[in-house]
PDB file of N, CA and C in Angstrom:
ATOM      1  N   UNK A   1      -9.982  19.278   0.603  1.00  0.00           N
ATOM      2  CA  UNK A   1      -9.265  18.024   0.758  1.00  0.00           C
ATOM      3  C   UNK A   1      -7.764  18.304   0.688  1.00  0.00           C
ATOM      4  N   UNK A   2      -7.123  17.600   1.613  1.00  0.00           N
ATOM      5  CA  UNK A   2      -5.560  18.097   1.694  1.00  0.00           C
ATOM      6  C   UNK A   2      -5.039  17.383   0.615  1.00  0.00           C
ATOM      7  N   UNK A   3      -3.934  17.738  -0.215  1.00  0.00           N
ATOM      8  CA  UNK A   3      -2.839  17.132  -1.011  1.00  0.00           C
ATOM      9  C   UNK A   3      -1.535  15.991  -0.178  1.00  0.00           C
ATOM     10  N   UNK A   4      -1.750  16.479   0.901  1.00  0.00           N
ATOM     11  CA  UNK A   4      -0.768  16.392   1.676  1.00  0.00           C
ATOM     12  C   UNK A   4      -0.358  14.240   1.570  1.00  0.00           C
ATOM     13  N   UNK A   5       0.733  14.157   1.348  1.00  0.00           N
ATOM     14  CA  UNK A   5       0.914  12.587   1.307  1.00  0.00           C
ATOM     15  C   UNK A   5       1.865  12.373   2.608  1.00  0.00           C
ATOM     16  N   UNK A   6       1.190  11.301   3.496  1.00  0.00           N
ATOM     17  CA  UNK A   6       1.802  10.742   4.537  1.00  0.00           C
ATOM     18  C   UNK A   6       3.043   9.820   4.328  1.00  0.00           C
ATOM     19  N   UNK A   7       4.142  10.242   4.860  1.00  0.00           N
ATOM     20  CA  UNK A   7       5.286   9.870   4.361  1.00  0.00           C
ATOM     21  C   UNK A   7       5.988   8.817   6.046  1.00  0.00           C
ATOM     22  N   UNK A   8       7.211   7.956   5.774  1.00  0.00           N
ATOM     23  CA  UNK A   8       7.798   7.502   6.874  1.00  0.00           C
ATOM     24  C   UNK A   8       8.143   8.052   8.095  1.00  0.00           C
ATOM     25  N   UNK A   9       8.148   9.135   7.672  1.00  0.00           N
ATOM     26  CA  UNK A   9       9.175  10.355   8.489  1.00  0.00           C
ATOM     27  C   UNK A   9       7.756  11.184   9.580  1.00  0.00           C
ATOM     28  N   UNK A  10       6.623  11.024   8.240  1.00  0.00           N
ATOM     29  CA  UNK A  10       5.409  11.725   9.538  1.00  0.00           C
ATOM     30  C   UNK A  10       5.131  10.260  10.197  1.00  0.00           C
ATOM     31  N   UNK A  11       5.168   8.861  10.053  1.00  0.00           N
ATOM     32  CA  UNK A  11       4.390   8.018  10.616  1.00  0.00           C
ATOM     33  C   UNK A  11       5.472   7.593  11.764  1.00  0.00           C
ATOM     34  N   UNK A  12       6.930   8.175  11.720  1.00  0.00           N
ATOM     35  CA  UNK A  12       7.790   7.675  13.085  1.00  0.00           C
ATOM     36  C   UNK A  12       7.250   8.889  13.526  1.00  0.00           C
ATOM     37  N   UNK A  13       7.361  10.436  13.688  1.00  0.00           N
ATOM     38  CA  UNK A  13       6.810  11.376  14.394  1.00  0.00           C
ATOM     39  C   UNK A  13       5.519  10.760  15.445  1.00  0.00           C
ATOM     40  N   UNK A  14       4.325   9.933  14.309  1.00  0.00           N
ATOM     41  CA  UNK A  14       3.562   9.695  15.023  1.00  0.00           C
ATOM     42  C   UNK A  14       3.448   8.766  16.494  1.00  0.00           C
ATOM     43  N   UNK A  15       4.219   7.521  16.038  1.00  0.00           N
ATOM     44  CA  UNK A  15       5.152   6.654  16.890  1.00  0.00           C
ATOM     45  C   UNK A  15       5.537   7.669  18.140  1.00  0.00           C
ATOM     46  N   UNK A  16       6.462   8.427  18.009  1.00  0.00           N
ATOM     47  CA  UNK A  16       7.493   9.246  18.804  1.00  0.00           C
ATOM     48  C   UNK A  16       6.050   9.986  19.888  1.00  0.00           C
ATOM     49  N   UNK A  17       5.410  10.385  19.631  1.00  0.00           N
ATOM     50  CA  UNK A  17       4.432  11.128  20.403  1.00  0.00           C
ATOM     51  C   UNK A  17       3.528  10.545  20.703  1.00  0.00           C
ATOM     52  N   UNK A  18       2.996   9.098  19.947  1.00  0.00           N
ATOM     53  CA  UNK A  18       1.767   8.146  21.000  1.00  0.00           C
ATOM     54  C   UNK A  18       2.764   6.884  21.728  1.00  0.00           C
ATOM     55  N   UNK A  19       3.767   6.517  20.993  1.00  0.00           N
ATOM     56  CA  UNK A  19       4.443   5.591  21.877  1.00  0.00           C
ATOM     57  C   UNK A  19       5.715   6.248  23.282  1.00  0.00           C
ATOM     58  N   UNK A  20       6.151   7.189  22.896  1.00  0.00           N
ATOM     59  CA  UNK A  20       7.180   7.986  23.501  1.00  0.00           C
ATOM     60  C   UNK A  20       8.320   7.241  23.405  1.00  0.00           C
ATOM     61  N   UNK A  21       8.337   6.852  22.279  1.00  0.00           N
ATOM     62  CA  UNK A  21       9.745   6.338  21.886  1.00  0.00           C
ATOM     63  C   UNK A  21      10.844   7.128  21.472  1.00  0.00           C
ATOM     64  N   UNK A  22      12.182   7.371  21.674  1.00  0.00           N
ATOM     65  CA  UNK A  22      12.505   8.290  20.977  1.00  0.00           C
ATOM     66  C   UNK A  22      12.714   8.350  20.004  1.00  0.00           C
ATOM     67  N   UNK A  23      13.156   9.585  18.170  1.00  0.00           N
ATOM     68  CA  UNK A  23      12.575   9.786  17.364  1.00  0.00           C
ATOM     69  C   UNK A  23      13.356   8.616  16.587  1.00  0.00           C
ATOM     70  N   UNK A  24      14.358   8.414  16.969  1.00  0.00           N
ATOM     71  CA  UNK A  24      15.261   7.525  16.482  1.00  0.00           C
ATOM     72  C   UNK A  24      15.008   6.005  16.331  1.00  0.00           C
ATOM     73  N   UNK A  25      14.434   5.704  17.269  1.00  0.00           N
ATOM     74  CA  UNK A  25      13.742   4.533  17.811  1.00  0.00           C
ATOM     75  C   UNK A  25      12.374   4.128  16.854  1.00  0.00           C
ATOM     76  N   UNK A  26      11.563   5.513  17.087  1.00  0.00           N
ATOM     77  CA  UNK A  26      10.334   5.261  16.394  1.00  0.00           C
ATOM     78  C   UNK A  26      10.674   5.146  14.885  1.00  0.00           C
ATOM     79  N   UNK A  27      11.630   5.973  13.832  1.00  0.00           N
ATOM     80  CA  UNK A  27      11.645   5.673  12.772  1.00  0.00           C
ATOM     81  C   UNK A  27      12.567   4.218  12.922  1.00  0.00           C
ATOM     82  N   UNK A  28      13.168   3.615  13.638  1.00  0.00           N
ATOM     83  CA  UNK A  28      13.498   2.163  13.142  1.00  0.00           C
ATOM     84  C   UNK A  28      12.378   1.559  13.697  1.00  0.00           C
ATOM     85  N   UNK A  29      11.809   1.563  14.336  1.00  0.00           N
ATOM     86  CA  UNK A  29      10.372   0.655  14.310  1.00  0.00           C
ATOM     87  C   UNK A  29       9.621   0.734  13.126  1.00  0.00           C
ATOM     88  N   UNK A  30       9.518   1.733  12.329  1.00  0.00           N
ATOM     89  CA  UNK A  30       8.603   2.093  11.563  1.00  0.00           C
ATOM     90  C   UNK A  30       9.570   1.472  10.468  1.00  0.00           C
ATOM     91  N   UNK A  31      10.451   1.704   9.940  1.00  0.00           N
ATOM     92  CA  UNK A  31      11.460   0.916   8.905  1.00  0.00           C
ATOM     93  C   UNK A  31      11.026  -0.453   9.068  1.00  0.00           C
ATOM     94  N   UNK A  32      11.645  -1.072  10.598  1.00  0.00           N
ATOM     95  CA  UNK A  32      11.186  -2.503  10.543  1.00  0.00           C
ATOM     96  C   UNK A  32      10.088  -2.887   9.553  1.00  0.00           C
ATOM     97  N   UNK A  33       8.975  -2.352  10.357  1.00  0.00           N
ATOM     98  CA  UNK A  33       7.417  -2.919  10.198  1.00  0.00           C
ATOM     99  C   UNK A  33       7.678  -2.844   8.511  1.00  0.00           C
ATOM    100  N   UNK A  34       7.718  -1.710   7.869  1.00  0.00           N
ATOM    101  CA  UNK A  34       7.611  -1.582   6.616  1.00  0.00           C
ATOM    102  C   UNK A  34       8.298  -2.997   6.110  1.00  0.00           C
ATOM    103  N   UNK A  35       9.852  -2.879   6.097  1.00  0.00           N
ATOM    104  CA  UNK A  35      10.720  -3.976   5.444  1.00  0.00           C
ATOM    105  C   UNK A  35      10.131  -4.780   5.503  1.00  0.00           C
ATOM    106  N   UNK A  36       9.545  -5.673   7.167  1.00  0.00           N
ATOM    107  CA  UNK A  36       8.724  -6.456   7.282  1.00  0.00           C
ATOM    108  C   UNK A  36       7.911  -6.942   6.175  1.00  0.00           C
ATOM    109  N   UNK A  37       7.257  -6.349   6.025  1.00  0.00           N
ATOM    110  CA  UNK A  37       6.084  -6.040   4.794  1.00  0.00           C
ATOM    111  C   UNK A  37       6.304  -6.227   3.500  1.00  0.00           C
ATOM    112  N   UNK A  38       7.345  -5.591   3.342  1.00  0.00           N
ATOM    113  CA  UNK A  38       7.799  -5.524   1.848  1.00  0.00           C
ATOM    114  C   UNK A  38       8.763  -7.084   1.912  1.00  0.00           C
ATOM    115  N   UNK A  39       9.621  -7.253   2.768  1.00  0.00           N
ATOM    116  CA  UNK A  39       9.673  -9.162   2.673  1.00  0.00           C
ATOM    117  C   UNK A  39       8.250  -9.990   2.308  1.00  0.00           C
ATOM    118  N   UNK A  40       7.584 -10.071   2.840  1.00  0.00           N
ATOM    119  CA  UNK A  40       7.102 -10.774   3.253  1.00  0.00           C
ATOM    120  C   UNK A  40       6.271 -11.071   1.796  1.00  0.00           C
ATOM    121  N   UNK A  41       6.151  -9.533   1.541  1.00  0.00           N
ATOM    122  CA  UNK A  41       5.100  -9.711  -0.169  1.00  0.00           C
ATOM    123  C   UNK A  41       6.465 -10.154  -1.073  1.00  0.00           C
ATOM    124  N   UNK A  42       7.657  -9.636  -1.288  1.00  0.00           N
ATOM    125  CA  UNK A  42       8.579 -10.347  -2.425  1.00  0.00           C
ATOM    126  C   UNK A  42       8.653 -11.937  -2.065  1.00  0.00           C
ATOM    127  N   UNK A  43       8.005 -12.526  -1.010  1.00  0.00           N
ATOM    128  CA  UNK A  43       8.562 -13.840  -0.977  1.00  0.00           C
ATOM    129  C   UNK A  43       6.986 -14.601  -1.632  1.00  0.00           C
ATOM    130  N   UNK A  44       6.115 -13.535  -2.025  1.00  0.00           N
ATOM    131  CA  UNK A  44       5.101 -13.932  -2.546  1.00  0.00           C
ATOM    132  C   UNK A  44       3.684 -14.100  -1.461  1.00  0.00           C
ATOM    133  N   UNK A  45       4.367 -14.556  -0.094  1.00  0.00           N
ATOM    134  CA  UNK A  45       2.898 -14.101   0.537  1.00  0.00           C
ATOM    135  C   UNK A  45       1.767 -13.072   0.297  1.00  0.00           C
ATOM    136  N   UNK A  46       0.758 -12.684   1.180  1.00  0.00           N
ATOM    137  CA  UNK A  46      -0.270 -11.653   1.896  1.00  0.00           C
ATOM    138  C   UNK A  46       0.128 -11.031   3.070  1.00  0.00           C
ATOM    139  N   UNK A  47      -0.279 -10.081   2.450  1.00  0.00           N
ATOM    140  CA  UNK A  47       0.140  -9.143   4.114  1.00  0.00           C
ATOM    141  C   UNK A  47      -1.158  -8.542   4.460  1.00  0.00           C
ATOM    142  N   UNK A  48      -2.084  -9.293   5.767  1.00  0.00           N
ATOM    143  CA  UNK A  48      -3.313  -8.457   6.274  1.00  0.00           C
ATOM    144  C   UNK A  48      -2.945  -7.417   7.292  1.00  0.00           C
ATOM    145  N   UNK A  49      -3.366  -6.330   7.614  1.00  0.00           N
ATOM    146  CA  UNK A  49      -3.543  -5.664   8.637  1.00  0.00           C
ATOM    147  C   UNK A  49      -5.144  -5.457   9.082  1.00  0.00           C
ATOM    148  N   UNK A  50      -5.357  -5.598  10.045  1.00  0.00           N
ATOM    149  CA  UNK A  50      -6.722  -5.617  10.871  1.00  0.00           C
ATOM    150  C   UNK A  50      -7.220  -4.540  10.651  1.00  0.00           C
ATOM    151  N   UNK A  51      -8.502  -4.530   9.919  1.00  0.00           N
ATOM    152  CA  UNK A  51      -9.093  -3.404  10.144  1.00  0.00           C
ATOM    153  C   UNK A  51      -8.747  -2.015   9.487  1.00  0.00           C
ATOM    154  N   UNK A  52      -7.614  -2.715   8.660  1.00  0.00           N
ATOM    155  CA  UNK A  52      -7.140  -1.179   7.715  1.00  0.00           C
ATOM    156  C   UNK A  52      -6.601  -2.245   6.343  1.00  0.00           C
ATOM    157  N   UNK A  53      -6.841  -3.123   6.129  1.00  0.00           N
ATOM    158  CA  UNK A  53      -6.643  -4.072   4.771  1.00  0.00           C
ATOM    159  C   UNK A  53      -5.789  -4.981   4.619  1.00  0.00           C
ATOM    160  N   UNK A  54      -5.620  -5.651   3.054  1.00  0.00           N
ATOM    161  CA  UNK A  54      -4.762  -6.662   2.404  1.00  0.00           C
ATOM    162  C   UNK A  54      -4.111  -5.855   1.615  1.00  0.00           C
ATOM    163  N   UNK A  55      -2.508  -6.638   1.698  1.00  0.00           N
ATOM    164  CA  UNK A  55      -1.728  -6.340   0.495  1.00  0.00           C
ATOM    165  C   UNK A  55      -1.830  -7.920  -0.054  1.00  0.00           C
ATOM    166  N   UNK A  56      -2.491  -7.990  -1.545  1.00  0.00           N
ATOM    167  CA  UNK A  56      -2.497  -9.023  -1.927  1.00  0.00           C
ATOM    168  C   UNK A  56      -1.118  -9.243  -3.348  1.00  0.00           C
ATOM    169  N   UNK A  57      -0.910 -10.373  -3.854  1.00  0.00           N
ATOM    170  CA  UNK A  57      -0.322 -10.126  -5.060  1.00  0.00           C
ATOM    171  C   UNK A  57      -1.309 -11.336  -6.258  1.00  0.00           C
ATOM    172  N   UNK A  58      -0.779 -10.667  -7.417  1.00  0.00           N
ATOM    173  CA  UNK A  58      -2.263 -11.554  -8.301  1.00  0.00           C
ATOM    174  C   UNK A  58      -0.970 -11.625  -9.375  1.00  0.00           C
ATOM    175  N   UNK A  59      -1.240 -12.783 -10.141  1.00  0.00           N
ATOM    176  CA  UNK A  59      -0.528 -12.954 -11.310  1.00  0.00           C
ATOM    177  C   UNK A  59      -1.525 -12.687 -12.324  1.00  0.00           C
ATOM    178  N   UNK A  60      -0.516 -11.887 -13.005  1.00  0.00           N
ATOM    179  CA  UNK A  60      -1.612 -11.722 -14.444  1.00  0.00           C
ATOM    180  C   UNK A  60      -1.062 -12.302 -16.169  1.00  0.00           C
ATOM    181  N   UNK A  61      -1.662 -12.710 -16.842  1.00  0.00           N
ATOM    182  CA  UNK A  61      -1.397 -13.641 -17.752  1.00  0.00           C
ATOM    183  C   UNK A  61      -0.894 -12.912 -18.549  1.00  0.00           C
ATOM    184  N   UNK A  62      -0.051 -13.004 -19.867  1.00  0.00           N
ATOM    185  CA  UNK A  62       0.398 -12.778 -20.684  1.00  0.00           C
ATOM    186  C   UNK A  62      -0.816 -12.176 -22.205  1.00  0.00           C
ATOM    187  N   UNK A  63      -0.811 -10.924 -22.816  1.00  0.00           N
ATOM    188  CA  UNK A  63      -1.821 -11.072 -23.668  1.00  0.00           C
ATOM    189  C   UNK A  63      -0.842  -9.827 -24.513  1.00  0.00           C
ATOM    190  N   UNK A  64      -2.101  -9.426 -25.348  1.00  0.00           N
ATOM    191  CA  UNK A  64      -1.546  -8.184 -26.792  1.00  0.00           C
ATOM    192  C   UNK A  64      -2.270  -7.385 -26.496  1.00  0.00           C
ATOM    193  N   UNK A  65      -1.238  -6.340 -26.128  1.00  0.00           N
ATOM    194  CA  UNK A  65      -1.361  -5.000 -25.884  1.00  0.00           C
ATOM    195  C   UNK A  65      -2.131  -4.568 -26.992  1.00  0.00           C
ATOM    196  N   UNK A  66      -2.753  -3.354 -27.645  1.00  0.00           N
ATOM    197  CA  UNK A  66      -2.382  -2.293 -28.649  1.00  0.00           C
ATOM    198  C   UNK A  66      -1.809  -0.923 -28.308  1.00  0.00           C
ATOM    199  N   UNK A  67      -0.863  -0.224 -29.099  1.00  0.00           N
ATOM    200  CA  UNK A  67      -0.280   1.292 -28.913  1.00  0.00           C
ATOM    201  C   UNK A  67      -1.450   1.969 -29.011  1.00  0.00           C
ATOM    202  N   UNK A  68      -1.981   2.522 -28.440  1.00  0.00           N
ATOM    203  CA  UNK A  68      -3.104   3.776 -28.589  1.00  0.00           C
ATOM    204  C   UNK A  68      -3.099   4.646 -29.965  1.00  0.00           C
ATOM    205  N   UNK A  69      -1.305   4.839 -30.155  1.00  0.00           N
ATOM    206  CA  UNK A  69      -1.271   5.804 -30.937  1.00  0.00           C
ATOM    207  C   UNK A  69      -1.321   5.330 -32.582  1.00  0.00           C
ATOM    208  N   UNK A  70      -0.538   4.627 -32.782  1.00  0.00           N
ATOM    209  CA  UNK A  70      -0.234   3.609 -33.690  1.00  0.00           C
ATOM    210  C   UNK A  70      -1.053   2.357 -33.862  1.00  0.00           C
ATOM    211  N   UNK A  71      -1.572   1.957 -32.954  1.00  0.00           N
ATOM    212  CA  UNK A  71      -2.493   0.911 -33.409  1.00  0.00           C
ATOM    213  C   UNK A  71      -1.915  -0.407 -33.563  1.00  0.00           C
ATOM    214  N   UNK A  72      -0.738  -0.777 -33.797  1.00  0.00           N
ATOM    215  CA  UNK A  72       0.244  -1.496 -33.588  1.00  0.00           C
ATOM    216  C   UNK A  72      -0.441  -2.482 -32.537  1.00  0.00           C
ATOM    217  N   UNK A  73      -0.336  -3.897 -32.998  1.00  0.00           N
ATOM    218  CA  UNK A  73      -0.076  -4.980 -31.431  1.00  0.00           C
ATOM    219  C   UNK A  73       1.118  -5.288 -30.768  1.00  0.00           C
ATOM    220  N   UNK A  74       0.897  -5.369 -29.502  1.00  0.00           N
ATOM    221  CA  UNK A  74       2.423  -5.412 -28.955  1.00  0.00           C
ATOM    222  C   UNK A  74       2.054  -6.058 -27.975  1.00  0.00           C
ATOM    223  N   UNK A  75       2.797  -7.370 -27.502  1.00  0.00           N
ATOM    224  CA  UNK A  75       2.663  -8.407 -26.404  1.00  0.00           C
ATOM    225  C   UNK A  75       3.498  -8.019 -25.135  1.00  0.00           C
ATOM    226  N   UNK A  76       2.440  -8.318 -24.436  1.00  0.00           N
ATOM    227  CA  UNK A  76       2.708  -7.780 -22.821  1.00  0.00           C
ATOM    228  C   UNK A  76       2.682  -9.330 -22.023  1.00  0.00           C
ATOM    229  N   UNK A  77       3.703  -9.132 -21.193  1.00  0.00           N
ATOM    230  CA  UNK A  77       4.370 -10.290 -20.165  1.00  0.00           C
ATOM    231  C   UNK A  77       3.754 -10.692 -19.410  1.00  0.00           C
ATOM    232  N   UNK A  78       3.490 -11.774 -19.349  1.00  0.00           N
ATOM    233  CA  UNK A  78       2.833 -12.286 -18.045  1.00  0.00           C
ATOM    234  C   UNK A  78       3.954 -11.758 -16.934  1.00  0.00           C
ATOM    235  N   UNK A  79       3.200 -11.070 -15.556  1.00  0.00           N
ATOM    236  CA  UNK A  79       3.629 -10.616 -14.185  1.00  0.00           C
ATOM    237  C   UNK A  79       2.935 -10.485 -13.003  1.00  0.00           C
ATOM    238  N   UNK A  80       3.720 -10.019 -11.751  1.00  0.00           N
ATOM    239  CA  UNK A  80       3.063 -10.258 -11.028  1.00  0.00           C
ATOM    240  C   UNK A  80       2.311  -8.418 -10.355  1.00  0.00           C
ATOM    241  N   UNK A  81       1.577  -8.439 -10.087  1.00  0.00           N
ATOM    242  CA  UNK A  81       1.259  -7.393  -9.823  1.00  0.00           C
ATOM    243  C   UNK A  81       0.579  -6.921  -8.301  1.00  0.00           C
ATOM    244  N   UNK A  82       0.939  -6.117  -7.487  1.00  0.00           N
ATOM    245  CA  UNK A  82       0.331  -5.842  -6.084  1.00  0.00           C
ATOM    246  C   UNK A  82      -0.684  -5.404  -5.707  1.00  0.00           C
ATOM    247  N   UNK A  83      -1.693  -5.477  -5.115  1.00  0.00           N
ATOM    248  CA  UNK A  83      -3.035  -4.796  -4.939  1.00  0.00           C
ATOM    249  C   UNK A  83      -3.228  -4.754  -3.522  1.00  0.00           C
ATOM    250  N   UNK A  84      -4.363  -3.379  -3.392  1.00  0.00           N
ATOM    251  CA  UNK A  84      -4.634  -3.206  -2.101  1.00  0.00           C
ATOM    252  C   UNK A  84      -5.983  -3.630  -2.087  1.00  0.00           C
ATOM    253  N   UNK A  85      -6.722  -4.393  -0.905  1.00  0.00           N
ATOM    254  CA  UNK A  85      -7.878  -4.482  -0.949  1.00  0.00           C
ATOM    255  C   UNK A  85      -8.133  -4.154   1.009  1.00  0.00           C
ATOM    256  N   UNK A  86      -9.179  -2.900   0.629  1.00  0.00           N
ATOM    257  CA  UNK A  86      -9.591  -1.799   2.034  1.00  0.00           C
ATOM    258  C   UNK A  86     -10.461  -3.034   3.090  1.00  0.00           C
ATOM    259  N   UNK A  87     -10.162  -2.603   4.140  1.00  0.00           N
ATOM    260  CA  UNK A  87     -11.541  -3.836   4.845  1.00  0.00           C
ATOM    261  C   UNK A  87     -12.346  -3.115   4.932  1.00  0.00           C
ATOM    262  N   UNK A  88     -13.642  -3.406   5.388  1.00  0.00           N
ATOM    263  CA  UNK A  88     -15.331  -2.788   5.697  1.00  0.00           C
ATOM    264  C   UNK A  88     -15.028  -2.011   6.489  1.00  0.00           C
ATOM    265  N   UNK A  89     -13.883  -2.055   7.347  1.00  0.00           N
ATOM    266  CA  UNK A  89     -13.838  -1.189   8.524  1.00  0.00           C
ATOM    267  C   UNK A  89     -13.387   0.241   8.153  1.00  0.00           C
ATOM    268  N   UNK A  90     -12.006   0.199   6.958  1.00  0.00           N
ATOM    269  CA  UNK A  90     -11.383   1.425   6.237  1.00  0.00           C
ATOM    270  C   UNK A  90     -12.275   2.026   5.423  1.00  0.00           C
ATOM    271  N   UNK A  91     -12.951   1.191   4.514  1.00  0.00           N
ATOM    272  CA  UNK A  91     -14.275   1.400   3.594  1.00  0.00           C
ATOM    273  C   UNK A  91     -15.271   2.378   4.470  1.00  0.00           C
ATOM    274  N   UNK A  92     -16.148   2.089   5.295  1.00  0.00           N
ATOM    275  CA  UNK A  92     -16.582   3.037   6.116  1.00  0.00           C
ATOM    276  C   UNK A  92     -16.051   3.992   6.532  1.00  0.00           C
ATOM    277  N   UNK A  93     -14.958   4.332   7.388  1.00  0.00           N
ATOM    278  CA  UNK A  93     -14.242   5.084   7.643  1.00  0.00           C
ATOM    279  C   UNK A  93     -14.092   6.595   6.586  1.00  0.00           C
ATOM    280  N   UNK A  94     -13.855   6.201   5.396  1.00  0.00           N
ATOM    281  CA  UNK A  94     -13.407   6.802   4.382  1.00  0.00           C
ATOM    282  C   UNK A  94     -14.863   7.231   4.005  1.00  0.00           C
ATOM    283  N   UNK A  95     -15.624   6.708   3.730  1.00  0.00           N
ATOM    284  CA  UNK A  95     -16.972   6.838   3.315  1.00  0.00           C
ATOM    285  C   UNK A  95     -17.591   7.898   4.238  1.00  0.00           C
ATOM    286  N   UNK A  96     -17.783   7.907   5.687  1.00  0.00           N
ATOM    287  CA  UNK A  96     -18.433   8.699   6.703  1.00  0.00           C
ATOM    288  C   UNK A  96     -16.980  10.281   6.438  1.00  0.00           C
ATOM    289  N   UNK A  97     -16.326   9.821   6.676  1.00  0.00           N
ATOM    290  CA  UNK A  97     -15.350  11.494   6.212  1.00  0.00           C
ATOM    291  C   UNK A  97     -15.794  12.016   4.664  1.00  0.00           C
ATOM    292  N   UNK A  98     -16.167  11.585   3.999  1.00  0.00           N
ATOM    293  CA  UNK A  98     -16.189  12.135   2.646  1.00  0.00           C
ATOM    294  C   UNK A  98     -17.874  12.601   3.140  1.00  0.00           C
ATOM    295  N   UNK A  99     -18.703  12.200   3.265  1.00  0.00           N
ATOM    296  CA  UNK A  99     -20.041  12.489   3.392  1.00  0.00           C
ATOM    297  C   UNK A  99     -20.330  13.945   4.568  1.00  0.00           C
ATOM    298  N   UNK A 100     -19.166  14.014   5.095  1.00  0.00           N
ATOM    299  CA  UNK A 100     -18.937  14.924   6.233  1.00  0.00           C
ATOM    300  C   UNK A 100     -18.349  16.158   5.202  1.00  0.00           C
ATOM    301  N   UNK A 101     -18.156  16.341   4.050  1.00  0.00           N
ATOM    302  CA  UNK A 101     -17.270  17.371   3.144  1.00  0.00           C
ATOM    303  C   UNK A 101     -19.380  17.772   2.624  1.00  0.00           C
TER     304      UNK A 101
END
């Protein structure tokens, strides 16, 4: 299994060679889309993509921690927090490559 983490810079490359945009082009497309995205969740929406998932956001309530170490209670903030949820389509996907190892 590769380590390897897909970064902005490989996903305009990818752009640049299936769209033939040039490289310049493809990483501001790829900026866009992202920013896009990342607006769209700080203004509190969902962000679906077809067939490859949700960026959802969930509020989570306020409660008492404990320190692991110390044992101590310590109150934790109600916030908001981001989650990914895969569609059936990524879910499979991922599932048939791993079964292929």
């Amino acid at each position: 299994m590769s380590e390897k983490t897909l970064t902005r810079a490989d996903l305009a490359e990818a752009v640049y060679k299936e769209v033939g945009l040039s490289r310049q082009e493809s990483a501001d497309l790829v900026q866009s889309v992202l920013g896009m995205m990342a607006d769209t969740l700080a203004e509190g929406e969902s962000v679906k993509l077809s067939s490859f998932g949700s960026f959802l956001l969930r509020d989570k309530r306020s409660r008492v921690g404990r320190n692991p170490k110390t044992g101590v209670e310590v109150p934790i903030e109600a916030r908001r927090v981001l989650v990914f949820k895969p569609s059936q389509v990524l879910k499979e996907r991922v599932d048939s490559a791993l079964s292929k190892d």
